[in-house]
PDB file of N, CA and C in Angstrom:
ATOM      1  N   UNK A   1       7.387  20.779 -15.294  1.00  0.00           N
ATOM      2  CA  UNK A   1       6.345  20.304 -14.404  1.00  0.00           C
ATOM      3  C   UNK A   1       6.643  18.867 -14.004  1.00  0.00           C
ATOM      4  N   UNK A   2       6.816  18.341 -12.521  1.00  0.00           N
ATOM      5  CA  UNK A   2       7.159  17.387 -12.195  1.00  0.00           C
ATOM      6  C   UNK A   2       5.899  16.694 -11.907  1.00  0.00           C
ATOM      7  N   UNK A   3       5.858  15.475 -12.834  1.00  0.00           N
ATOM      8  CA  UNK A   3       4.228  14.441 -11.968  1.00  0.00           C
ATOM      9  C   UNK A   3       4.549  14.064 -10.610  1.00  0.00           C
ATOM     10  N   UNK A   4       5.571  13.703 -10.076  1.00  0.00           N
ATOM     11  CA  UNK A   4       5.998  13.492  -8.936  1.00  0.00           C
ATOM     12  C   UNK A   4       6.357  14.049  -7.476  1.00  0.00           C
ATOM     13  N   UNK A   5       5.393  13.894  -6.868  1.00  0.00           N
ATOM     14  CA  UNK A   5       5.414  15.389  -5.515  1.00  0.00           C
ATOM     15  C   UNK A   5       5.809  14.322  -4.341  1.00  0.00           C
ATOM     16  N   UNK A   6       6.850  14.633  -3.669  1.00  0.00           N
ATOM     17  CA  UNK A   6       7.173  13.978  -2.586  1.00  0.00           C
ATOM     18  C   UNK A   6       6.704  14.493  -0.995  1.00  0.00           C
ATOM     19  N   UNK A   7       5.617  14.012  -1.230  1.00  0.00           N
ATOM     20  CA  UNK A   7       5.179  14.234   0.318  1.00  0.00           C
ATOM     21  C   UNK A   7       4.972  13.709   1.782  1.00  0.00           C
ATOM     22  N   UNK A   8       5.646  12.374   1.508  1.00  0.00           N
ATOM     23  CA  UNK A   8       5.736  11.508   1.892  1.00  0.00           C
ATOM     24  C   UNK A   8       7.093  11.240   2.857  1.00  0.00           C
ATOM     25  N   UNK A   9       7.382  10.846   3.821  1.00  0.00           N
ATOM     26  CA  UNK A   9       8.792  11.157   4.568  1.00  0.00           C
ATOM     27  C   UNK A   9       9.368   9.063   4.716  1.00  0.00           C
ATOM     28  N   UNK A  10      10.788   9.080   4.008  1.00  0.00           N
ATOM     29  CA  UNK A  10      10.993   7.754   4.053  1.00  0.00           C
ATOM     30  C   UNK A  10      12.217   7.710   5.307  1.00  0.00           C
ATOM     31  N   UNK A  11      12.566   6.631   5.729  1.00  0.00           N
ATOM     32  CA  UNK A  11      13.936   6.298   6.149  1.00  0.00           C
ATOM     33  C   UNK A  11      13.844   4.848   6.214  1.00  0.00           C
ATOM     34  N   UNK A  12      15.267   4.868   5.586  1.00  0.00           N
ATOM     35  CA  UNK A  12      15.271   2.984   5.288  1.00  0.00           C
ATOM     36  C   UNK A  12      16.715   2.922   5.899  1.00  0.00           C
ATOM     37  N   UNK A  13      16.760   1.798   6.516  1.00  0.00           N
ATOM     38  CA  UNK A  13      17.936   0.771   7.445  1.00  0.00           C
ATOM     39  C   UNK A  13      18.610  -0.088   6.513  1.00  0.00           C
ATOM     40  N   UNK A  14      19.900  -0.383   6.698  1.00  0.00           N
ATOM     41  CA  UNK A  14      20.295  -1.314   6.192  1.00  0.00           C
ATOM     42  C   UNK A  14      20.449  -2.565   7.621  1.00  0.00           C
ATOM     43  N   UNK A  15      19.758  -3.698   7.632  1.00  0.00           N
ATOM     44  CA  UNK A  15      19.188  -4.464   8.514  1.00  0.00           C
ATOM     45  C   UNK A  15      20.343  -5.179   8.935  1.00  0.00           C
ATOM     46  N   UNK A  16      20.455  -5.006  10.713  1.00  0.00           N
ATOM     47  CA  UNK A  16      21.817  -5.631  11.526  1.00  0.00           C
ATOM     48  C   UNK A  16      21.658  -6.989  12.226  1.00  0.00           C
ATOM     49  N   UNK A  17      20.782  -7.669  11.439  1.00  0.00           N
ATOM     50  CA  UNK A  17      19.883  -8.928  12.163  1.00  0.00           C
ATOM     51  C   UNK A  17      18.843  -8.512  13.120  1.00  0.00           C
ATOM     52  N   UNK A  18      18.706  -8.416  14.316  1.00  0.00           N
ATOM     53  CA  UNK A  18      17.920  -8.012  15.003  1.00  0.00           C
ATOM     54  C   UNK A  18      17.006  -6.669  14.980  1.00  0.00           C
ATOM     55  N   UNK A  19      15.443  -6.743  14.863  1.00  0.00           N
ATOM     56  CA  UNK A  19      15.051  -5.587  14.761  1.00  0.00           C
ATOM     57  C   UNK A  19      14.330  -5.034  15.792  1.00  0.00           C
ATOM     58  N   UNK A  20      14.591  -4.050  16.687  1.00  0.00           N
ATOM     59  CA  UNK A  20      13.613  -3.821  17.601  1.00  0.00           C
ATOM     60  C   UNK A  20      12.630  -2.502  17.762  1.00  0.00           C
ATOM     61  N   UNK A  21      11.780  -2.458  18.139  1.00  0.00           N
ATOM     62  CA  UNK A  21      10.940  -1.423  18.107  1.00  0.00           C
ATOM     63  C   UNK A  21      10.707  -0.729  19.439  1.00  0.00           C
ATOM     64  N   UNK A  22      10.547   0.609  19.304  1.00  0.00           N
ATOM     65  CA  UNK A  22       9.871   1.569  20.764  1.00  0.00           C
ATOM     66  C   UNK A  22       8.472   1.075  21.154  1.00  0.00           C
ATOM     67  N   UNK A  23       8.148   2.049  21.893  1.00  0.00           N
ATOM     68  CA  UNK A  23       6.747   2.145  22.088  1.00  0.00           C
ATOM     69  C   UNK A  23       5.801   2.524  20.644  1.00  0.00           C
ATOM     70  N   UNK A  24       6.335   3.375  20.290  1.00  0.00           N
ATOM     71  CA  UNK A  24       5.429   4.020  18.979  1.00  0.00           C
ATOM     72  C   UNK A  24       5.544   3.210  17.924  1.00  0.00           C
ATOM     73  N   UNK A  25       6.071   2.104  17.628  1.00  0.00           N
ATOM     74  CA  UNK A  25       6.462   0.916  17.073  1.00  0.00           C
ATOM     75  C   UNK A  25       7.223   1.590  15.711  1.00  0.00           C
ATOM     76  N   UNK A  26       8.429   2.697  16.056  1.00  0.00           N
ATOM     77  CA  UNK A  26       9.411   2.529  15.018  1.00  0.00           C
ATOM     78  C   UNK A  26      10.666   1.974  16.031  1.00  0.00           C
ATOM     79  N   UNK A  27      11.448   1.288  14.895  1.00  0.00           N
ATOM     80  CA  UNK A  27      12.199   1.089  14.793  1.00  0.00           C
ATOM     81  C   UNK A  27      13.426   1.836  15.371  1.00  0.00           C
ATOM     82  N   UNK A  28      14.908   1.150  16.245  1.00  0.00           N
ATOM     83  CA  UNK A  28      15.084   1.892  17.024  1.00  0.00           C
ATOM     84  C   UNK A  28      17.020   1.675  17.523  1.00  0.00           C
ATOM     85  N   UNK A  29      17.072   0.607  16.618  1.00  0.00           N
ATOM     86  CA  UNK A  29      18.415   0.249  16.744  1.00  0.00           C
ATOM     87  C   UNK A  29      19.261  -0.051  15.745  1.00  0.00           C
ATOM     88  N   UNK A  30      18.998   0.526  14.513  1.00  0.00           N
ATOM     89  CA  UNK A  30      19.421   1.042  13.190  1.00  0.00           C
ATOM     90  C   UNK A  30      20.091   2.211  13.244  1.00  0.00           C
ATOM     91  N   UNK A  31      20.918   2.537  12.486  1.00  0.00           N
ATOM     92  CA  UNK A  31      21.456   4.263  12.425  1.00  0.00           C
ATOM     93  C   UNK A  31      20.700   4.328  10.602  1.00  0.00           C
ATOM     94  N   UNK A  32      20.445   5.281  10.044  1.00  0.00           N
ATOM     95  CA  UNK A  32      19.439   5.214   8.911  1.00  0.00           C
ATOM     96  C   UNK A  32      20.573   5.242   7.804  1.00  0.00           C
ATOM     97  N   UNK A  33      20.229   4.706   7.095  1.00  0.00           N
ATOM     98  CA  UNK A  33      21.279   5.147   5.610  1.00  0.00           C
ATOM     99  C   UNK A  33      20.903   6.383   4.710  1.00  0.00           C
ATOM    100  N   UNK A  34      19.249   6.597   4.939  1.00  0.00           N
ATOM    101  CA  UNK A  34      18.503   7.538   3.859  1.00  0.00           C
ATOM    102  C   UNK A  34      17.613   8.005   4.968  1.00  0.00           C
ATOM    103  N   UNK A  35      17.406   9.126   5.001  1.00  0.00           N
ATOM    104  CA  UNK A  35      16.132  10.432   5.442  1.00  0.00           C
ATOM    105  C   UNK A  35      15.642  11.131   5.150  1.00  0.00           C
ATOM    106  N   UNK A  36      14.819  11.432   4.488  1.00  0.00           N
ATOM    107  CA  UNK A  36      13.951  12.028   3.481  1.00  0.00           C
ATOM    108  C   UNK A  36      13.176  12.168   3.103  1.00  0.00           C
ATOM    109  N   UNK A  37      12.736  13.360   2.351  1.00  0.00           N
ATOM    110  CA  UNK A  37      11.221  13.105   1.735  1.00  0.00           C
ATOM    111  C   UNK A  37      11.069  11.869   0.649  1.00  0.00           C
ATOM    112  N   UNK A  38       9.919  11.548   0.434  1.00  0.00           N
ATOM    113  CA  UNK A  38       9.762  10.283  -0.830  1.00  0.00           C
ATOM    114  C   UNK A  38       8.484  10.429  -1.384  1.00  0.00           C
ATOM    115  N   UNK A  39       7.768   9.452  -2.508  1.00  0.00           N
ATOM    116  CA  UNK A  39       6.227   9.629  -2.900  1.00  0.00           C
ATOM    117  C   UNK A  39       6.118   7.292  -2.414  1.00  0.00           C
ATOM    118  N   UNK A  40       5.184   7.408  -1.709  1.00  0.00           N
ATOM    119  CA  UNK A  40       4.035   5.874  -1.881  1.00  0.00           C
ATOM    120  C   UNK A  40       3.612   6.201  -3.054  1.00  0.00           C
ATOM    121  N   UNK A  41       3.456   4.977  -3.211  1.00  0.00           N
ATOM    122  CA  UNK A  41       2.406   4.893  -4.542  1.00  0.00           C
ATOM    123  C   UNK A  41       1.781   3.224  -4.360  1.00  0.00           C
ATOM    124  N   UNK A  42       0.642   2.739  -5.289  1.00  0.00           N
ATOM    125  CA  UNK A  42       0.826   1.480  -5.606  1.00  0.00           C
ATOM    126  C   UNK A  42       0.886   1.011  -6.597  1.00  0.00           C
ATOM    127  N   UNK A  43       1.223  -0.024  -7.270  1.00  0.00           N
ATOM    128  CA  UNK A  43       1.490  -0.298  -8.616  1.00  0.00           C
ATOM    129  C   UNK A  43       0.279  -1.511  -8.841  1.00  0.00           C
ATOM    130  N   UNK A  44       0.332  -1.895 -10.333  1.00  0.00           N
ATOM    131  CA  UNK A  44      -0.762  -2.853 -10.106  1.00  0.00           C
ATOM    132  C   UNK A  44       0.007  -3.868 -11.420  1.00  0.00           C
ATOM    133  N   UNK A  45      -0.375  -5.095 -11.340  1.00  0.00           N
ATOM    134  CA  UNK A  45       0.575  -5.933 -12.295  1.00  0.00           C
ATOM    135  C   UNK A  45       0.018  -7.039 -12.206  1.00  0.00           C
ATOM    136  N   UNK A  46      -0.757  -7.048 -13.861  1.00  0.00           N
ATOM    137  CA  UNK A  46      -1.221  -8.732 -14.008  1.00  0.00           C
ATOM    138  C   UNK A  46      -0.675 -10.145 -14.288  1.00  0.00           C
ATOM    139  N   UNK A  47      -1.026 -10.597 -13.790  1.00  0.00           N
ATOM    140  CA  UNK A  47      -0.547 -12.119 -13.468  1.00  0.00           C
ATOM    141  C   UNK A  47      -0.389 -12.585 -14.643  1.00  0.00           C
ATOM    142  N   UNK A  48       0.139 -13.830 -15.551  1.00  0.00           N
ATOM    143  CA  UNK A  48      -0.519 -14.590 -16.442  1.00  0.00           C
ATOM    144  C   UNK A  48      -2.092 -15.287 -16.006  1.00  0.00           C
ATOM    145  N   UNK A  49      -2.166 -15.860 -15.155  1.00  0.00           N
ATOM    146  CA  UNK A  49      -3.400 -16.340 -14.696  1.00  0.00           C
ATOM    147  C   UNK A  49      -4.568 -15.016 -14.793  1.00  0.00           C
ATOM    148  N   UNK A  50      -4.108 -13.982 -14.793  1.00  0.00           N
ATOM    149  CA  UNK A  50      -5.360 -12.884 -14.814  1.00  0.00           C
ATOM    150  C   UNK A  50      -6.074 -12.367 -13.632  1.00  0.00           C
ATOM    151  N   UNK A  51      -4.909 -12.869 -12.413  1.00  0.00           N
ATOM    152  CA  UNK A  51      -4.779 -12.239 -11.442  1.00  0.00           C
ATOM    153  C   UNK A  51      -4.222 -10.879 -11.024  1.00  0.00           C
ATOM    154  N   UNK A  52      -4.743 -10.138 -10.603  1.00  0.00           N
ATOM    155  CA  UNK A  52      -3.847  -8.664 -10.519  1.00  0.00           C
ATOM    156  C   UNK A  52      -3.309  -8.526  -8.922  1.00  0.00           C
ATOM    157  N   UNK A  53      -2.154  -8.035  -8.830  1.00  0.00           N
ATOM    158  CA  UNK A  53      -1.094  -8.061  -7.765  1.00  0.00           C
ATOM    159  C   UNK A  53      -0.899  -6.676  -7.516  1.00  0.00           C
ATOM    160  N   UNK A  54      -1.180  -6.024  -6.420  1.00  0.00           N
ATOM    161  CA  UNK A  54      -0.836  -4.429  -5.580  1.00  0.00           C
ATOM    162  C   UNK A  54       0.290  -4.713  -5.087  1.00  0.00           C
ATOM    163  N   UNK A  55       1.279  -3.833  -5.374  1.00  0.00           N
ATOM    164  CA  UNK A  55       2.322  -3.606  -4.129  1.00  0.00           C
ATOM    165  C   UNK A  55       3.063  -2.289  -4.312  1.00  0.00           C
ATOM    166  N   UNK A  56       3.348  -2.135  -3.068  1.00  0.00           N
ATOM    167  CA  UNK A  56       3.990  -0.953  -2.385  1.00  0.00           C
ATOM    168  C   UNK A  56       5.267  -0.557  -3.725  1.00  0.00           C
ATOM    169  N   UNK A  57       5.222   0.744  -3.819  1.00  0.00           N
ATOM    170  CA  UNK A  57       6.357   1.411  -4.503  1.00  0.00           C
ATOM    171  C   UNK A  57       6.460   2.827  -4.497  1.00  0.00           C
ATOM    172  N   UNK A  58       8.022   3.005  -3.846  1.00  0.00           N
ATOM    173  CA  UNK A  58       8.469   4.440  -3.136  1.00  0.00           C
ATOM    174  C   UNK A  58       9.365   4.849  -4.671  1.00  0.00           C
ATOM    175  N   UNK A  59       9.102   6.285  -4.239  1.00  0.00           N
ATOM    176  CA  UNK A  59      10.069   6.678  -5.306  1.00  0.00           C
ATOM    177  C   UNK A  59      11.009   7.873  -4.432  1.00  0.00           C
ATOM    178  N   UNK A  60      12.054   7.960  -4.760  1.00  0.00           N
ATOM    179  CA  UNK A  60      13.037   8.813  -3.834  1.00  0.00           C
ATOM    180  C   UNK A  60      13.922   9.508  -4.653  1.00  0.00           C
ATOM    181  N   UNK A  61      13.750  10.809  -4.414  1.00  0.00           N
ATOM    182  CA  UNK A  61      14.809  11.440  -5.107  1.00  0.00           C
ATOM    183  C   UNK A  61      16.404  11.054  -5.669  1.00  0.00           C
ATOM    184  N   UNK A  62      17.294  10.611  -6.588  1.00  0.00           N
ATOM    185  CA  UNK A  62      18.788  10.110  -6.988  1.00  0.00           C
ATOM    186  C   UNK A  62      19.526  10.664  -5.479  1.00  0.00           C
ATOM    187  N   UNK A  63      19.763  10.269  -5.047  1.00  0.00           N
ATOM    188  CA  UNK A  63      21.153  10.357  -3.671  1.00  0.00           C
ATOM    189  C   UNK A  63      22.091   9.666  -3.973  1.00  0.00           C
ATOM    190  N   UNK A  64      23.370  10.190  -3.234  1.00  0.00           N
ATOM    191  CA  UNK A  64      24.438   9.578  -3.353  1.00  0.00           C
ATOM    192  C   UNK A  64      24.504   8.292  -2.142  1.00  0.00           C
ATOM    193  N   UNK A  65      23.620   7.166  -1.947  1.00  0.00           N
ATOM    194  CA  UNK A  65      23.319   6.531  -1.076  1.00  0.00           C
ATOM    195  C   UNK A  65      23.295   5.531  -1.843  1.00  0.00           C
ATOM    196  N   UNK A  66      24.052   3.990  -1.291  1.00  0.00           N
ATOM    197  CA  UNK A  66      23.434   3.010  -1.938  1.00  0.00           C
ATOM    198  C   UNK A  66      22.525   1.851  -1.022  1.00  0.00           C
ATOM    199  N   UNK A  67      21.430   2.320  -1.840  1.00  0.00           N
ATOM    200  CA  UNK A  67      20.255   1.793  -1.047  1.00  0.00           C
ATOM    201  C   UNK A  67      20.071  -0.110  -1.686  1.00  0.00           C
ATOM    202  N   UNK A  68      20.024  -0.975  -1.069  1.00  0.00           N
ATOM    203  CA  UNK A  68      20.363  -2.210  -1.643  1.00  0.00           C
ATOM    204  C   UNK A  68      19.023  -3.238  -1.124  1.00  0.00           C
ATOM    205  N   UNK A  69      18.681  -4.583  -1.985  1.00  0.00           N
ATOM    206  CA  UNK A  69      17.448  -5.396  -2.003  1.00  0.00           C
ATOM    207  C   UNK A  69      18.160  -5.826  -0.648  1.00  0.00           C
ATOM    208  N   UNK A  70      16.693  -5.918   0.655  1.00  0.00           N
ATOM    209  CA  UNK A  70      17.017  -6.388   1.783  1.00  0.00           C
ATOM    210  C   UNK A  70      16.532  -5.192   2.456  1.00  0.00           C
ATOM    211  N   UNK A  71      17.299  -4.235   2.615  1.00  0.00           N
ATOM    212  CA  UNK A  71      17.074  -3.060   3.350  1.00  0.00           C
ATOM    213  C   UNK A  71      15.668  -2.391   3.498  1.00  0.00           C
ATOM    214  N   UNK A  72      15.506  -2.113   4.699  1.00  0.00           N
ATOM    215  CA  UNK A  72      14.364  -2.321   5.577  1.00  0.00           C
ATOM    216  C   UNK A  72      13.815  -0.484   5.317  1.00  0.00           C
ATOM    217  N   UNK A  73      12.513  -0.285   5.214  1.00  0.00           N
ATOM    218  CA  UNK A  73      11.797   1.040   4.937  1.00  0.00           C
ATOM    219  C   UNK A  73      10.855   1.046   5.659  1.00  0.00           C
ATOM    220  N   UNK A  74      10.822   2.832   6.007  1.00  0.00           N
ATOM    221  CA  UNK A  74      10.015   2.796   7.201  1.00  0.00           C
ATOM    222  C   UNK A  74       8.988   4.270   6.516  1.00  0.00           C
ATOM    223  N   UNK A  75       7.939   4.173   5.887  1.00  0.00           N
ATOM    224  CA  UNK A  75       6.995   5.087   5.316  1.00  0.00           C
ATOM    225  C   UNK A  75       6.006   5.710   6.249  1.00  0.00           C
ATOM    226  N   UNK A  76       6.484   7.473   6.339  1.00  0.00           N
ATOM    227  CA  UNK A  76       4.878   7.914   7.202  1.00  0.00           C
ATOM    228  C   UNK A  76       4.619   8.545   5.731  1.00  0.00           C
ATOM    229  N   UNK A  77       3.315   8.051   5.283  1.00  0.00           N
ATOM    230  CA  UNK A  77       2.502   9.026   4.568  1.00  0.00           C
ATOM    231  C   UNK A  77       2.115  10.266   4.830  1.00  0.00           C
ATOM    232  N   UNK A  78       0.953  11.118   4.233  1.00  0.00           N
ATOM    233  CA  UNK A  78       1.107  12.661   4.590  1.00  0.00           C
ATOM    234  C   UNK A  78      -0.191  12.619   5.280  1.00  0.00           C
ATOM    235  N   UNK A  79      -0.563  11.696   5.618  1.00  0.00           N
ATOM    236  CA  UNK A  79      -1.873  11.448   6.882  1.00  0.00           C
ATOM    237  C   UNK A  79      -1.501  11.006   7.885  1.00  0.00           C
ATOM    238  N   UNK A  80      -0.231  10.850   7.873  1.00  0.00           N
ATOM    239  CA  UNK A  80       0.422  10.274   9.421  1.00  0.00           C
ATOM    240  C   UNK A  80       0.493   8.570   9.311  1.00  0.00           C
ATOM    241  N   UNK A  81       0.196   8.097   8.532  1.00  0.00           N
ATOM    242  CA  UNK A  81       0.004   6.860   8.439  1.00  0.00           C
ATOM    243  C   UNK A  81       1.317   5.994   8.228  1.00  0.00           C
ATOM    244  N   UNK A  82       1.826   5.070   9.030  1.00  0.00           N
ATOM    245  CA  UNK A  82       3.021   4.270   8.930  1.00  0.00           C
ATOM    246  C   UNK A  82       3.111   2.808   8.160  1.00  0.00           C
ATOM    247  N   UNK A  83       4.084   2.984   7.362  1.00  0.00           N
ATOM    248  CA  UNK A  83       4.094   1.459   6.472  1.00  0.00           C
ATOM    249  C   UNK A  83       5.749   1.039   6.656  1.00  0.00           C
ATOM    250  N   UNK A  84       5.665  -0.426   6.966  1.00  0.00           N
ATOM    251  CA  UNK A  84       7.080  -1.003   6.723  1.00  0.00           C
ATOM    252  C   UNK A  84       7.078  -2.048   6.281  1.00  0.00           C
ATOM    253  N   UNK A  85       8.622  -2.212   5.380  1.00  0.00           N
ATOM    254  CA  UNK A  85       8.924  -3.187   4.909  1.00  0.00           C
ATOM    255  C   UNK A  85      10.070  -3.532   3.483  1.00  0.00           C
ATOM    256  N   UNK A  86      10.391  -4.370   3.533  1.00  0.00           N
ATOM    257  CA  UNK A  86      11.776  -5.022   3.026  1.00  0.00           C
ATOM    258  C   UNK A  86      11.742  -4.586   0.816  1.00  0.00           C
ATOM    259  N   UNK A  87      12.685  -4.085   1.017  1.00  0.00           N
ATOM    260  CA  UNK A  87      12.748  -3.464  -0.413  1.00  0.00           C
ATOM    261  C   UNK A  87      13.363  -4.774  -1.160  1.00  0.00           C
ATOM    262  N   UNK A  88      12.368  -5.035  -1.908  1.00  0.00           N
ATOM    263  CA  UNK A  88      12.760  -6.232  -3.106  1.00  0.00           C
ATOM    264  C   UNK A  88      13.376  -5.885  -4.578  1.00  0.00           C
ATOM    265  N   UNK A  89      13.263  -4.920  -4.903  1.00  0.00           N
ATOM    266  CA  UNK A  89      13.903  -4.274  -6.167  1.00  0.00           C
ATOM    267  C   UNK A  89      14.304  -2.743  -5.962  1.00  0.00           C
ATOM    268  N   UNK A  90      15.487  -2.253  -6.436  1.00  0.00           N
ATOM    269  CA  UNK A  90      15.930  -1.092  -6.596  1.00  0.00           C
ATOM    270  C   UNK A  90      16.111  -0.810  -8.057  1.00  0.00           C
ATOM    271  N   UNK A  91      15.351   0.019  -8.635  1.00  0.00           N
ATOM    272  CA  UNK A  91      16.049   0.944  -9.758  1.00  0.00           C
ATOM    273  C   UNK A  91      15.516   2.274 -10.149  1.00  0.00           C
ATOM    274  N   UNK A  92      17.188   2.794 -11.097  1.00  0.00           N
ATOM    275  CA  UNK A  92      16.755   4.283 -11.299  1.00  0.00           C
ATOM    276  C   UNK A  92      15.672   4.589 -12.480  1.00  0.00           C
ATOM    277  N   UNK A  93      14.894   5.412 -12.246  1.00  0.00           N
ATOM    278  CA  UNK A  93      14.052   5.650 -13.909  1.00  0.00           C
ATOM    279  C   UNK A  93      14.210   6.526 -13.657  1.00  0.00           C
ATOM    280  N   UNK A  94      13.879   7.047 -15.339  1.00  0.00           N
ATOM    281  CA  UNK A  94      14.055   8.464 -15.723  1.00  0.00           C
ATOM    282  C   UNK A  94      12.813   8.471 -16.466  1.00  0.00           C
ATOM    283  N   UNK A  95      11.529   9.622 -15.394  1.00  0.00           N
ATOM    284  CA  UNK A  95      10.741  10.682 -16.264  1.00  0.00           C
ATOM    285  C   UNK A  95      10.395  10.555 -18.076  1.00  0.00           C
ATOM    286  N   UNK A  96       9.533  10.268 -18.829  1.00  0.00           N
ATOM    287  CA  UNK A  96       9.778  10.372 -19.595  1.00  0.00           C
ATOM    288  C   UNK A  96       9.377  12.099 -20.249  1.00  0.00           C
ATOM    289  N   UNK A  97       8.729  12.641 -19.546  1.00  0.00           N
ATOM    290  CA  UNK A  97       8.366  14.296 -19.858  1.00  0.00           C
ATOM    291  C   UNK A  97       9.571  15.060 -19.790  1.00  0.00           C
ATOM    292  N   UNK A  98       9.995  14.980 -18.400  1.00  0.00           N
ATOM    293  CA  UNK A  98      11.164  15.783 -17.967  1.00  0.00           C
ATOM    294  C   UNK A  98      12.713  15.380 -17.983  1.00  0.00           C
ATOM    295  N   UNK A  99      12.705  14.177 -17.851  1.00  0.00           N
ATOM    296  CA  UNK A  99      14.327  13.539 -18.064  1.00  0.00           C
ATOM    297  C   UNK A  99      14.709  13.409 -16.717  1.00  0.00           C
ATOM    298  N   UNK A 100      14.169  13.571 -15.489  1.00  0.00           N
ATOM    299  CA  UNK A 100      14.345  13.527 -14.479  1.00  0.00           C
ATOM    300  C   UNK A 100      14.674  12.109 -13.997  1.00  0.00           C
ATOM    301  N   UNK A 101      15.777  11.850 -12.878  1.00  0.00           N
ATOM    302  CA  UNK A 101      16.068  10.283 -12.376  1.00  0.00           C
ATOM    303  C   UNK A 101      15.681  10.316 -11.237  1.00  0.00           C
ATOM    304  N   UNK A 102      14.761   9.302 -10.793  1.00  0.00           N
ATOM    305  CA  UNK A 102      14.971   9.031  -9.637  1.00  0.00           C
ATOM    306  C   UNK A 102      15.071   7.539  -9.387  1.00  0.00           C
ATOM    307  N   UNK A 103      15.213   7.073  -8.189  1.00  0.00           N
ATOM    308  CA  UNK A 103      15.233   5.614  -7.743  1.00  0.00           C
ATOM    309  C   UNK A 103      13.536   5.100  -7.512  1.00  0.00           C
ATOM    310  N   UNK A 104      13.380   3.627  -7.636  1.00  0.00           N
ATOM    311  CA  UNK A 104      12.295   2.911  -7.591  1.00  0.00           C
ATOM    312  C   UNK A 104      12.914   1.949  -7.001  1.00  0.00           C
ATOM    313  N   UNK A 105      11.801   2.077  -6.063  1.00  0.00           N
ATOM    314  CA  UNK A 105      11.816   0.975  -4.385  1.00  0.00           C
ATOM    315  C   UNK A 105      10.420   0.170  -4.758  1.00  0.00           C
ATOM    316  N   UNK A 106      11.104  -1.170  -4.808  1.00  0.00           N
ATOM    317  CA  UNK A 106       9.535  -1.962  -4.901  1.00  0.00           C
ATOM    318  C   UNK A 106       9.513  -2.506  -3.337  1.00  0.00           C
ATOM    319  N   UNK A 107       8.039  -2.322  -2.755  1.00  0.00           N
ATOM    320  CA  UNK A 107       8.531  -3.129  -1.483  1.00  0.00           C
ATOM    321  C   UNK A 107       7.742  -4.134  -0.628  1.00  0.00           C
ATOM    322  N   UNK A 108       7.778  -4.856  -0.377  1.00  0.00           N
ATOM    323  CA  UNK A 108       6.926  -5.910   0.316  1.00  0.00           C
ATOM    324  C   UNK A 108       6.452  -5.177   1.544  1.00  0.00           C
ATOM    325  N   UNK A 109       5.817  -5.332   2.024  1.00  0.00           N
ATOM    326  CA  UNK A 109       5.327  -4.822   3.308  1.00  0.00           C
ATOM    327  C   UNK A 109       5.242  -5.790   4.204  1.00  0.00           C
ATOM    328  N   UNK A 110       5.626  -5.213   5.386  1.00  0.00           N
ATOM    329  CA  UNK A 110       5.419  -5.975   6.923  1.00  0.00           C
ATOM    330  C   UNK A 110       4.512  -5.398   8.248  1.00  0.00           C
ATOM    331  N   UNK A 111       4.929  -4.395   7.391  1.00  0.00           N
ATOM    332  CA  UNK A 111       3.457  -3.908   8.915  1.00  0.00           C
ATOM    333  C   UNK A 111       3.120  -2.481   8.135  1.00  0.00           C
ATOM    334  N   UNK A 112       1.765  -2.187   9.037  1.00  0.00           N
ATOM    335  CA  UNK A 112       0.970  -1.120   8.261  1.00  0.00           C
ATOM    336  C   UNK A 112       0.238  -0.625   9.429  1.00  0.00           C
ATOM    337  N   UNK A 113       0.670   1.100  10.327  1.00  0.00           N
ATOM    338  CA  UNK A 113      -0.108   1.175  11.722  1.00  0.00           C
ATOM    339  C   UNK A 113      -1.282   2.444  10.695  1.00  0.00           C
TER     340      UNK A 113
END
């Protein structure tokens, strides 16, 4: 039994300086490195001060892709809903039920339609 259901559709860029957008405001002059299904999630992480901090985190099935900090993500959720923005940490975890690997995308966000 997997906790992890990917319903979520990712594609992330590796960024050529300039970014430009269509009408529908994706992104449009990238060729993609990754296409795929993925899971959003948010994470939550207290401060020392006792502040608590949300941020964006994709999880993506192990590919033979190397997805690297910088590279630009482009999230439709399964409501149609669009999120982007710059992946600050990459790593693999492994499941502790199932033994399963996948990659962890932490990611800053830049826009949210």
């Amino acid at each position: 039994m997997e906790l992890i259901q990917f319903n979520d559709t990712c594609t992330i860029y590796r960024p050529s300086g300039e970014v430009l957008v269509d009408d529908n405001g994706s992104m449009v002059e990238q060729q993609p490195i990754y296409q795929g299904s993925c899971m959003l999630t948010k994470d939550r992480t207290r401060q020392p001060n006792a502040l608590v901090v949300y941020s964006n985190v994709v999880f993506i099935q192990l590919v033979g892709v190397d997805i690297e900090v910088d590279d630009i993500i482009e999230i439709t959720d399964l409501s149609g809903k669009i999120f982007r923005g710059n992946i600050h940490e990459v790593r693999k975890v492994q499941m502790p039920l199932s033994g399963t690997e996948y990659i962890r995308l932490d990611v800053t966000p830049t826009y949210e339609q």
